[in-house]
PDB file of N, CA and C in Angstrom:
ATOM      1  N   UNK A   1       0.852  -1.169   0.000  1.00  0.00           N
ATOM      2  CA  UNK A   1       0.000   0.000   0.000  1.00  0.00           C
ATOM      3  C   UNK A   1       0.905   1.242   0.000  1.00  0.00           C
ATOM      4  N   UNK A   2       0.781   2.110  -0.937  1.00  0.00           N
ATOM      5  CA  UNK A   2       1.261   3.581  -1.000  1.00  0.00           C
ATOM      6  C   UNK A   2       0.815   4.388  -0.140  1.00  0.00           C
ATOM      7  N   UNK A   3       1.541   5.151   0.279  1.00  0.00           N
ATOM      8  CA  UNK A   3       1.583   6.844   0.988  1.00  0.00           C
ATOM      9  C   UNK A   3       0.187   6.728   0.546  1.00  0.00           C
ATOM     10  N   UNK A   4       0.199   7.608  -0.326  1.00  0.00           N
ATOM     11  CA  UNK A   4      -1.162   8.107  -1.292  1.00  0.00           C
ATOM     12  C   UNK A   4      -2.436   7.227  -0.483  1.00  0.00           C
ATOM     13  N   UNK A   5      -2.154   6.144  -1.051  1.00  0.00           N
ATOM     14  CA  UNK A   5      -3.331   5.061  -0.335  1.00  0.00           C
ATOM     15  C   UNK A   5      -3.622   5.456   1.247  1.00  0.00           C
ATOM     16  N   UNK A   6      -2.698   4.946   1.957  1.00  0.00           N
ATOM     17  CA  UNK A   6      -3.037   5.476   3.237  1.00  0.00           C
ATOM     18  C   UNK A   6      -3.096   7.184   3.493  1.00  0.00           C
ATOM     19  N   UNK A   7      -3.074   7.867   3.157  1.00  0.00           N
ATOM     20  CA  UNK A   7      -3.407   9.387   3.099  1.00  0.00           C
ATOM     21  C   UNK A   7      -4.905   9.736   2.652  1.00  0.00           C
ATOM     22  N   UNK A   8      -5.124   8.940   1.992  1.00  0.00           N
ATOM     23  CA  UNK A   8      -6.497   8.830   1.502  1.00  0.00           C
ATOM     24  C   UNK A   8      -7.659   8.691   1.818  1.00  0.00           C
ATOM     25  N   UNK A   9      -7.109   6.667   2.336  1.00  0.00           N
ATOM     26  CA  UNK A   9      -8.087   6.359   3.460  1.00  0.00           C
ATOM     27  C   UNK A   9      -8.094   6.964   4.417  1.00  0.00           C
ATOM     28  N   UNK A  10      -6.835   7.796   5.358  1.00  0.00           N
ATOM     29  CA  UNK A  10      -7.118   8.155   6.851  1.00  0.00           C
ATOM     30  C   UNK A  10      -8.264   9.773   6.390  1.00  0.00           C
ATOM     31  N   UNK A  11      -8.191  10.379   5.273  1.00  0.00           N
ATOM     32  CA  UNK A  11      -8.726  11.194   5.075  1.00  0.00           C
ATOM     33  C   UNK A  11     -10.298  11.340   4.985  1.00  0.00           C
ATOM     34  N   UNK A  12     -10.543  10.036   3.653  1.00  0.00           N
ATOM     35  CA  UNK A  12     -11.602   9.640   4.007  1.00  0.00           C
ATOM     36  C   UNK A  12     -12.954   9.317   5.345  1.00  0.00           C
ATOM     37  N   UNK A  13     -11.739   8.754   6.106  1.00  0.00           N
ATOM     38  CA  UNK A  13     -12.086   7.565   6.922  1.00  0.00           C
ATOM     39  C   UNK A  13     -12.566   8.858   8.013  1.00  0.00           C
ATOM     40  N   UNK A  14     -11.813   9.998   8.345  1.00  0.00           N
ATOM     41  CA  UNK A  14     -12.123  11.181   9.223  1.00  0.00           C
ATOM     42  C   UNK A  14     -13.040  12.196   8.429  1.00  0.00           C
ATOM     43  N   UNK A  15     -13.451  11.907   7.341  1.00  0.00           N
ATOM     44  CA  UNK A  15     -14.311  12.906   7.199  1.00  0.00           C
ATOM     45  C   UNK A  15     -15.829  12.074   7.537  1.00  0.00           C
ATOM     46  N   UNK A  16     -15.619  10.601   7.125  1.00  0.00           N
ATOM     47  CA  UNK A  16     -16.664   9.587   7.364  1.00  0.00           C
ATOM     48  C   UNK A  16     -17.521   9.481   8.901  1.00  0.00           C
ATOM     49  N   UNK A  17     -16.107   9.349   9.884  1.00  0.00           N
ATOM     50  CA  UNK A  17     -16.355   9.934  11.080  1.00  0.00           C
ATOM     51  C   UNK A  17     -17.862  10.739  11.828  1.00  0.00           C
ATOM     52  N   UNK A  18     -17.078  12.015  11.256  1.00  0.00           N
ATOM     53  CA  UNK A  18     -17.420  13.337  11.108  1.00  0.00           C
ATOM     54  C   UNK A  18     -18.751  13.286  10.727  1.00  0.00           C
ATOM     55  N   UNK A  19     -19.030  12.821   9.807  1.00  0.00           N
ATOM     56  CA  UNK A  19     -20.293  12.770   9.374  1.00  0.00           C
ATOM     57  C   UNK A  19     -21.199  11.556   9.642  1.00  0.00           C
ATOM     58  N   UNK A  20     -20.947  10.979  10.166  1.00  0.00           N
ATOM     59  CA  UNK A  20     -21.718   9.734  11.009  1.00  0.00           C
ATOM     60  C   UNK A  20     -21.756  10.409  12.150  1.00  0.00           C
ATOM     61  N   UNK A  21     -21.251  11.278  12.687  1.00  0.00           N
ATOM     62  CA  UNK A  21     -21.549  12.167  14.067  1.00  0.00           C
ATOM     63  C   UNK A  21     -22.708  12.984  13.333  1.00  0.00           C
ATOM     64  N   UNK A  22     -22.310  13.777  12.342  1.00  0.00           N
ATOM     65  CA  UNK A  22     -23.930  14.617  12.266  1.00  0.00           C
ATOM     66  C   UNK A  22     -25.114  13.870  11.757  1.00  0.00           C
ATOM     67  N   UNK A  23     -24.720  12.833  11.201  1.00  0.00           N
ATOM     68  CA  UNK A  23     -26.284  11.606  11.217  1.00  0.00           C
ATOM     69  C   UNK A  23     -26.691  11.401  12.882  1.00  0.00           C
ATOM     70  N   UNK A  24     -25.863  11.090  13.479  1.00  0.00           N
ATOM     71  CA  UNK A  24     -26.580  10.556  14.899  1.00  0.00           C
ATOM     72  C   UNK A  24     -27.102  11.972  15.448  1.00  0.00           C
ATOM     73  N   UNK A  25     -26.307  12.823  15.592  1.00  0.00           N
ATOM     74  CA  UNK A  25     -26.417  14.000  16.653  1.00  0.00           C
ATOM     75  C   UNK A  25     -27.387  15.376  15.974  1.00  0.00           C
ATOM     76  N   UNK A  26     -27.426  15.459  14.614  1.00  0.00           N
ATOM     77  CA  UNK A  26     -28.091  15.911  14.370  1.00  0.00           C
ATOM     78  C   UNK A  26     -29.078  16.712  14.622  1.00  0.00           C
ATOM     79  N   UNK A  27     -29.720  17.984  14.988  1.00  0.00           N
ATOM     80  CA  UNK A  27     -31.029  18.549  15.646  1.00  0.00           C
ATOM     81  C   UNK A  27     -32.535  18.159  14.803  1.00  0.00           C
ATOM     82  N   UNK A  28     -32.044  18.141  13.062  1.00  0.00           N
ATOM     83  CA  UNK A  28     -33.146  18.011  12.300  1.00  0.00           C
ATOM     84  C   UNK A  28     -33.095  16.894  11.480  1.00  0.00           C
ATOM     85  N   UNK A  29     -34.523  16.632  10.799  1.00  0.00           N
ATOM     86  CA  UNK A  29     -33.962  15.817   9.557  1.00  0.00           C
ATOM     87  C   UNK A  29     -33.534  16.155   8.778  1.00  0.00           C
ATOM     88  N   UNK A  30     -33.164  17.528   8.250  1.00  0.00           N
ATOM     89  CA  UNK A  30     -32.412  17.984   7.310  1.00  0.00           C
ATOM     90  C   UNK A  30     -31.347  17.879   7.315  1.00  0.00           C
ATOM     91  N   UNK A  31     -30.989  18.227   8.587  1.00  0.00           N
ATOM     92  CA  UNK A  31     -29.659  18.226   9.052  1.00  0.00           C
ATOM     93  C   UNK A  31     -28.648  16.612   8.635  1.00  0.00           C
ATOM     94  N   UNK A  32     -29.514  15.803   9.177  1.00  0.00           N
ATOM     95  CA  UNK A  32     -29.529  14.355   8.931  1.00  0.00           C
ATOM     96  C   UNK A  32     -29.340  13.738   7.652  1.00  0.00           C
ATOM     97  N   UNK A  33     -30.199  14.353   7.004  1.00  0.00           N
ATOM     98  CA  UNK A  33     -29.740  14.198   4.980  1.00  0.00           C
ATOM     99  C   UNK A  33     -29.289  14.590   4.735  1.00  0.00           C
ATOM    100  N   UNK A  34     -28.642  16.048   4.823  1.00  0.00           N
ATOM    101  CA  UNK A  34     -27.269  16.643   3.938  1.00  0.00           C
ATOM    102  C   UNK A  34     -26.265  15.912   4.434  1.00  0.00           C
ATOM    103  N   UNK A  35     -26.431  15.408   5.573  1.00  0.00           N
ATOM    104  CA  UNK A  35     -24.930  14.312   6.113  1.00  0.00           C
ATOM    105  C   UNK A  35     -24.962  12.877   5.576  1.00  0.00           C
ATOM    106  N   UNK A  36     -26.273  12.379   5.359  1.00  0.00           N
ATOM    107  CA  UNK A  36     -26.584  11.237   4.716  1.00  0.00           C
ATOM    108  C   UNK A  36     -26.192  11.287   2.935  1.00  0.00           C
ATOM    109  N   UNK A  37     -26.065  12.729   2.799  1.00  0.00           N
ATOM    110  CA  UNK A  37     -25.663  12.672   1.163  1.00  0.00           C
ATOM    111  C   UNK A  37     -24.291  13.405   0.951  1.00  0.00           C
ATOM    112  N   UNK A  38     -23.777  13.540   2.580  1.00  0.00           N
ATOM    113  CA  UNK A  38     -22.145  13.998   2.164  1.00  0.00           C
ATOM    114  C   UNK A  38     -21.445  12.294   2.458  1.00  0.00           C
ATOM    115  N   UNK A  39     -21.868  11.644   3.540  1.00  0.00           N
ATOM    116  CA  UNK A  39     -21.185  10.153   3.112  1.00  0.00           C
ATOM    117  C   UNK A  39     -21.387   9.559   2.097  1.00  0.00           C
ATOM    118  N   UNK A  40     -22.836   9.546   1.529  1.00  0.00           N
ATOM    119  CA  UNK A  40     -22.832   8.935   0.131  1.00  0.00           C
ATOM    120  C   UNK A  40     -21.334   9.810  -0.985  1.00  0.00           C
ATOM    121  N   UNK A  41     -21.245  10.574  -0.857  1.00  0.00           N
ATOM    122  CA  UNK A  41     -20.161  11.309  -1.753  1.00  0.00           C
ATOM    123  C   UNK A  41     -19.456  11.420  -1.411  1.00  0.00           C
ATOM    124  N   UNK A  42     -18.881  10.729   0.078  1.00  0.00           N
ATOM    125  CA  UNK A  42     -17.446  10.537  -0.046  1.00  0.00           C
ATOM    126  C   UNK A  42     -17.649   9.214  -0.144  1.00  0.00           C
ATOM    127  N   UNK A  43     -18.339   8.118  -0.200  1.00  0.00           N
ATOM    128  CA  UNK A  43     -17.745   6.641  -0.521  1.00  0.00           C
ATOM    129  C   UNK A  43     -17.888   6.843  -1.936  1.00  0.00           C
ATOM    130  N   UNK A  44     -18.574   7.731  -2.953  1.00  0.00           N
ATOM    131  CA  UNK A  44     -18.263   7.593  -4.365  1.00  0.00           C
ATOM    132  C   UNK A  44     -16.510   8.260  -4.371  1.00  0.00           C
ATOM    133  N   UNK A  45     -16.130   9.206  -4.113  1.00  0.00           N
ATOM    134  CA  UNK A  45     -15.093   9.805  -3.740  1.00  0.00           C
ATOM    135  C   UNK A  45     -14.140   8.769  -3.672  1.00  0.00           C
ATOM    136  N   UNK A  46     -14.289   8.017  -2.490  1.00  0.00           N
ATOM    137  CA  UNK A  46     -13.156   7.101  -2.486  1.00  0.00           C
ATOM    138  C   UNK A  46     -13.286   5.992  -3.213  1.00  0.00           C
ATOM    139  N   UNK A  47     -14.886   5.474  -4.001  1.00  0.00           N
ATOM    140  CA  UNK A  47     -14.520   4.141  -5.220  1.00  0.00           C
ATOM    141  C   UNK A  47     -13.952   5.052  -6.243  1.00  0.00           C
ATOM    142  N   UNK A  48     -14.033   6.164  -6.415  1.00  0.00           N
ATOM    143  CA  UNK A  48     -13.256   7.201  -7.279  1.00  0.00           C
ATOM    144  C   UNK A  48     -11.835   6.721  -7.553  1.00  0.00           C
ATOM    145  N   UNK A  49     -11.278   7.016  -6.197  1.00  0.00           N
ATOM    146  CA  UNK A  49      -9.826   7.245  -6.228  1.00  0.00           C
ATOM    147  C   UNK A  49      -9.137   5.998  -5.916  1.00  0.00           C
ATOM    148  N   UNK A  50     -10.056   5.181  -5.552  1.00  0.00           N
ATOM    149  CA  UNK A  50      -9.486   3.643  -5.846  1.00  0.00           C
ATOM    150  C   UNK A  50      -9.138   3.108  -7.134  1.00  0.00           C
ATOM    151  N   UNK A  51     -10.342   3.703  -7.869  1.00  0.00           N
ATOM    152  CA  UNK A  51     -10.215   3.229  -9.429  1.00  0.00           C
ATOM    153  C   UNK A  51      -9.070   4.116  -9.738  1.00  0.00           C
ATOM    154  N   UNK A  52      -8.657   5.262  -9.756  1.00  0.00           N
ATOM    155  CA  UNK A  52      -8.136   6.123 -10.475  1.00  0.00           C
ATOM    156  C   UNK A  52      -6.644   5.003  -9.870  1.00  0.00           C
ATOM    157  N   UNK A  53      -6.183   4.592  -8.806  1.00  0.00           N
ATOM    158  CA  UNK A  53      -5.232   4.414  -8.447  1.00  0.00           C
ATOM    159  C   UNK A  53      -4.472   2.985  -8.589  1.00  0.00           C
ATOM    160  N   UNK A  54      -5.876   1.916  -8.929  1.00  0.00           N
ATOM    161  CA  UNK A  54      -5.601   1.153  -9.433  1.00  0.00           C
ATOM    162  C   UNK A  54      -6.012   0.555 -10.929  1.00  0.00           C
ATOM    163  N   UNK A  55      -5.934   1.862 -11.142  1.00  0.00           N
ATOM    164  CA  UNK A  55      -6.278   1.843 -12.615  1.00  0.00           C
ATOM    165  C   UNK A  55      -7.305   0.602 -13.108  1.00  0.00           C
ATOM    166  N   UNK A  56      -8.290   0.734 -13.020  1.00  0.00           N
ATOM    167  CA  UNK A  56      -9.586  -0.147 -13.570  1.00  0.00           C
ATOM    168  C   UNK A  56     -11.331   0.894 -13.521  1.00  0.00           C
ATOM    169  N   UNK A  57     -12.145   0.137 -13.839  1.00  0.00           N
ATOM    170  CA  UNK A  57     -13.269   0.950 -14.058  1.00  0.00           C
ATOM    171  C   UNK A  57     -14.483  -0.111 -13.303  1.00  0.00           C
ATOM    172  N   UNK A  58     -14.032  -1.515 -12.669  1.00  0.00           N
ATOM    173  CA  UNK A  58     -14.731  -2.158 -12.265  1.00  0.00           C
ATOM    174  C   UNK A  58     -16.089  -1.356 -11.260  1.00  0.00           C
ATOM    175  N   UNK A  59     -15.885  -0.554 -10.656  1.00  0.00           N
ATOM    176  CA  UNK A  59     -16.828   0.277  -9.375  1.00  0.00           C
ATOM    177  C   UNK A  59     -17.874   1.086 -10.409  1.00  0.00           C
ATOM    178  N   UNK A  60     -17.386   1.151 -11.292  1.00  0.00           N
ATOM    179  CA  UNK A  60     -18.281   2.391 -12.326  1.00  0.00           C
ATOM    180  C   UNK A  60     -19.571   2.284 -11.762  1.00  0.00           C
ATOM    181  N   UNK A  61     -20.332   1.196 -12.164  1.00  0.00           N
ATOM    182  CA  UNK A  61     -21.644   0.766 -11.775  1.00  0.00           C
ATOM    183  C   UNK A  61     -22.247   0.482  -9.888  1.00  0.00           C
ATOM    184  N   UNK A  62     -21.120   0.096  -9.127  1.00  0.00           N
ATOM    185  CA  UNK A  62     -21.857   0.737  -8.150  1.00  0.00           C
ATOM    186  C   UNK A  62     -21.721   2.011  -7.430  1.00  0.00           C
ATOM    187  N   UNK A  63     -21.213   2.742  -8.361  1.00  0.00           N
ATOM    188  CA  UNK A  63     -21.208   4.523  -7.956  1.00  0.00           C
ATOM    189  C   UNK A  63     -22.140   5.093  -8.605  1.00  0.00           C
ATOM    190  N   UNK A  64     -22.725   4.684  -9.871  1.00  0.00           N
ATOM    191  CA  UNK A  64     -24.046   4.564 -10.477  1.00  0.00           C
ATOM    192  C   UNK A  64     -25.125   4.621  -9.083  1.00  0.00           C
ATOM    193  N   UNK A  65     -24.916   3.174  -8.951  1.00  0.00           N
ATOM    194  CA  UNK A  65     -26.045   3.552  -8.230  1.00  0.00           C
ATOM    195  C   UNK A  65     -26.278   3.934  -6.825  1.00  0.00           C
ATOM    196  N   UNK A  66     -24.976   4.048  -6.593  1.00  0.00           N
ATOM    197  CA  UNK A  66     -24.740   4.976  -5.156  1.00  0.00           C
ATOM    198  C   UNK A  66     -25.146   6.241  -5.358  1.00  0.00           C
ATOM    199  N   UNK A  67     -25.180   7.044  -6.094  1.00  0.00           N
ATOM    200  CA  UNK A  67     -25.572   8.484  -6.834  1.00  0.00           C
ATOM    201  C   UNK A  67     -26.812   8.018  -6.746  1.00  0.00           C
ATOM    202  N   UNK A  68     -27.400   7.560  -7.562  1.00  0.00           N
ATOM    203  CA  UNK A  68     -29.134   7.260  -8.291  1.00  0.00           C
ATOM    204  C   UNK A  68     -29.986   6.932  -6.607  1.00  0.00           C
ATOM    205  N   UNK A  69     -29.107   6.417  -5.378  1.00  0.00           N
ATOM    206  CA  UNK A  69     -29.765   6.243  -4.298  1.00  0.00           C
ATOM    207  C   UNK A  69     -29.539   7.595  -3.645  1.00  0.00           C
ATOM    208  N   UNK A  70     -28.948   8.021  -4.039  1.00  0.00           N
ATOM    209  CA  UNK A  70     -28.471   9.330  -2.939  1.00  0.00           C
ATOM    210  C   UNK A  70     -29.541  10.566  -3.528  1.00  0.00           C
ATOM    211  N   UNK A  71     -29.461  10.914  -5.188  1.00  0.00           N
ATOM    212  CA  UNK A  71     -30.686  11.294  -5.708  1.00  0.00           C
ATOM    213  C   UNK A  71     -32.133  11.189  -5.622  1.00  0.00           C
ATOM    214  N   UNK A  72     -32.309  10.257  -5.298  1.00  0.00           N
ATOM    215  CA  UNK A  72     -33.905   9.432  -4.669  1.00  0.00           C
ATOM    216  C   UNK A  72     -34.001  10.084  -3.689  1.00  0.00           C
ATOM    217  N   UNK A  73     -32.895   9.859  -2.613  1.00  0.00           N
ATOM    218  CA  UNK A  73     -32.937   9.945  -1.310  1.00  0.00           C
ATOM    219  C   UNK A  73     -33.126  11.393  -1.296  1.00  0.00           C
ATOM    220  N   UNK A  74     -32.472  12.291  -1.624  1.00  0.00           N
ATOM    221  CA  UNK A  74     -32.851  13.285  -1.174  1.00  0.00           C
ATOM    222  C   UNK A  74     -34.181  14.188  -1.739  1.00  0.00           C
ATOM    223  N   UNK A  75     -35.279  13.912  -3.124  1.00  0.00           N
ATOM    224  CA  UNK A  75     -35.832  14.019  -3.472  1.00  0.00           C
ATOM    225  C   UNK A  75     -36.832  13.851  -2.879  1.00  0.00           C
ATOM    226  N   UNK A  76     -36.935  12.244  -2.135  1.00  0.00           N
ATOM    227  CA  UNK A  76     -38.219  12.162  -0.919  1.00  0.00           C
ATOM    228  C   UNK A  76     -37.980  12.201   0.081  1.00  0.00           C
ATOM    229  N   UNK A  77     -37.050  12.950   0.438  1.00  0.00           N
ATOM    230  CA  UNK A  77     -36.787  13.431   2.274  1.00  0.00           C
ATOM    231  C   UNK A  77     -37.461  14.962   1.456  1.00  0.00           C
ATOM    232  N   UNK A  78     -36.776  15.771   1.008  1.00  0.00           N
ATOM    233  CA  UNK A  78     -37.213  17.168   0.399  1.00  0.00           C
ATOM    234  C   UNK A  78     -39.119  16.910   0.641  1.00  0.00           C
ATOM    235  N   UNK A  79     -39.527  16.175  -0.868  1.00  0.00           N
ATOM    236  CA  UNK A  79     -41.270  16.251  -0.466  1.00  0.00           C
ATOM    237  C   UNK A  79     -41.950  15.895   0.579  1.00  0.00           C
ATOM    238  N   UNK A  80     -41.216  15.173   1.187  1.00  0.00           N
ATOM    239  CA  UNK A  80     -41.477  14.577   3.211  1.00  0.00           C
ATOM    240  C   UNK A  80     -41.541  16.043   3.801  1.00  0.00           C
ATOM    241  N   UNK A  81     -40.897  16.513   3.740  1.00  0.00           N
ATOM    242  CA  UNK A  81     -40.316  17.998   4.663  1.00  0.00           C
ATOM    243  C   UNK A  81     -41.348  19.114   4.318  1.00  0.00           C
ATOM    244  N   UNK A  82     -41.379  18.939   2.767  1.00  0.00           N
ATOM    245  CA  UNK A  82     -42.252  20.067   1.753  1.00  0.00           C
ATOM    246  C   UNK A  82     -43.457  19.892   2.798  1.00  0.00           C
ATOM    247  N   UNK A  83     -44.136  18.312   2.723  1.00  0.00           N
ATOM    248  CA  UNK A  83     -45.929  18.317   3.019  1.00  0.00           C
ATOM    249  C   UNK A  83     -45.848  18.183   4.623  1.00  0.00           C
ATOM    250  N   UNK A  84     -44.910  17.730   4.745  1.00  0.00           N
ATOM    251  CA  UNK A  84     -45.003  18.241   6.550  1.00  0.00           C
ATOM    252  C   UNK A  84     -44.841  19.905   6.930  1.00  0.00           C
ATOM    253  N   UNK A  85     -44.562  20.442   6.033  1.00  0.00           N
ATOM    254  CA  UNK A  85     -44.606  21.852   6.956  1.00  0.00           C
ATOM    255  C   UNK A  85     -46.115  22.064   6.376  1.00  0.00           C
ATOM    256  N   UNK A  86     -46.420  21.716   4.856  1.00  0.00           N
ATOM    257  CA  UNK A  86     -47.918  21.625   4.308  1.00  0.00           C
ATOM    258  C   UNK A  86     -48.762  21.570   5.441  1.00  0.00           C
ATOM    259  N   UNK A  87     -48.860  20.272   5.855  1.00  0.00           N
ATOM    260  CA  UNK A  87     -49.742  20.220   7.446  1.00  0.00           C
ATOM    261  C   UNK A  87     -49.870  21.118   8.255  1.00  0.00           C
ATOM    262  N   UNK A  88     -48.610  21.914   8.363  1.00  0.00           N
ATOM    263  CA  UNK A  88     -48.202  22.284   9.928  1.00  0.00           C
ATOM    264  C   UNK A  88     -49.159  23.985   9.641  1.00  0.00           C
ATOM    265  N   UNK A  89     -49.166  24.699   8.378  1.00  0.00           N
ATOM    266  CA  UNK A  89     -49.682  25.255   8.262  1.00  0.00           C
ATOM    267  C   UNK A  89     -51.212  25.657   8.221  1.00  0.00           C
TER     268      UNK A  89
END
């Protein structure tokens, strides 16, 4: 394993952290999904730079659909939020 490699992962791995703290601790659900869609983009991030480093394209497809879930995801947390304040009014 290269420098690079381990510089990467420990980088990763502390921003991953970080943001599994604002999923748990969170005040809102909003709060909760922008952190739920900054880990989704750093594990594309790091099948990123795995591929880039070991030169292959094998991950292509499940960063596909790591994106396409993270897109969903935040589309029906958004209209969740939209018709709940709907109600509240």
């Amino acid at each position: 394993m290269t420098v690079l490699m381990i510089a990467i992962y420990v980088v990763f791995g502390v921003a991953a952290l970080l943001t599994m703290w604002r999923i748990v601790i969170g005040p809102s659900i909003l709060d909760r999904a922008v952190a739920a869609d900054v880990l989704l983009t750093l594990v594309l991030c790091m099948l990123g730079a795995e591929m880039v480093i070991n030169d292959h394209t094998r991950s292509l497809t499940a960063m596909l659909v790591i994106a396409s879930v993270g897109v969903f995801g935040s589309i029906s947390i958004a209209r969740f939020v939209a018709r709940r304040d709907k109600q509240e009014r």
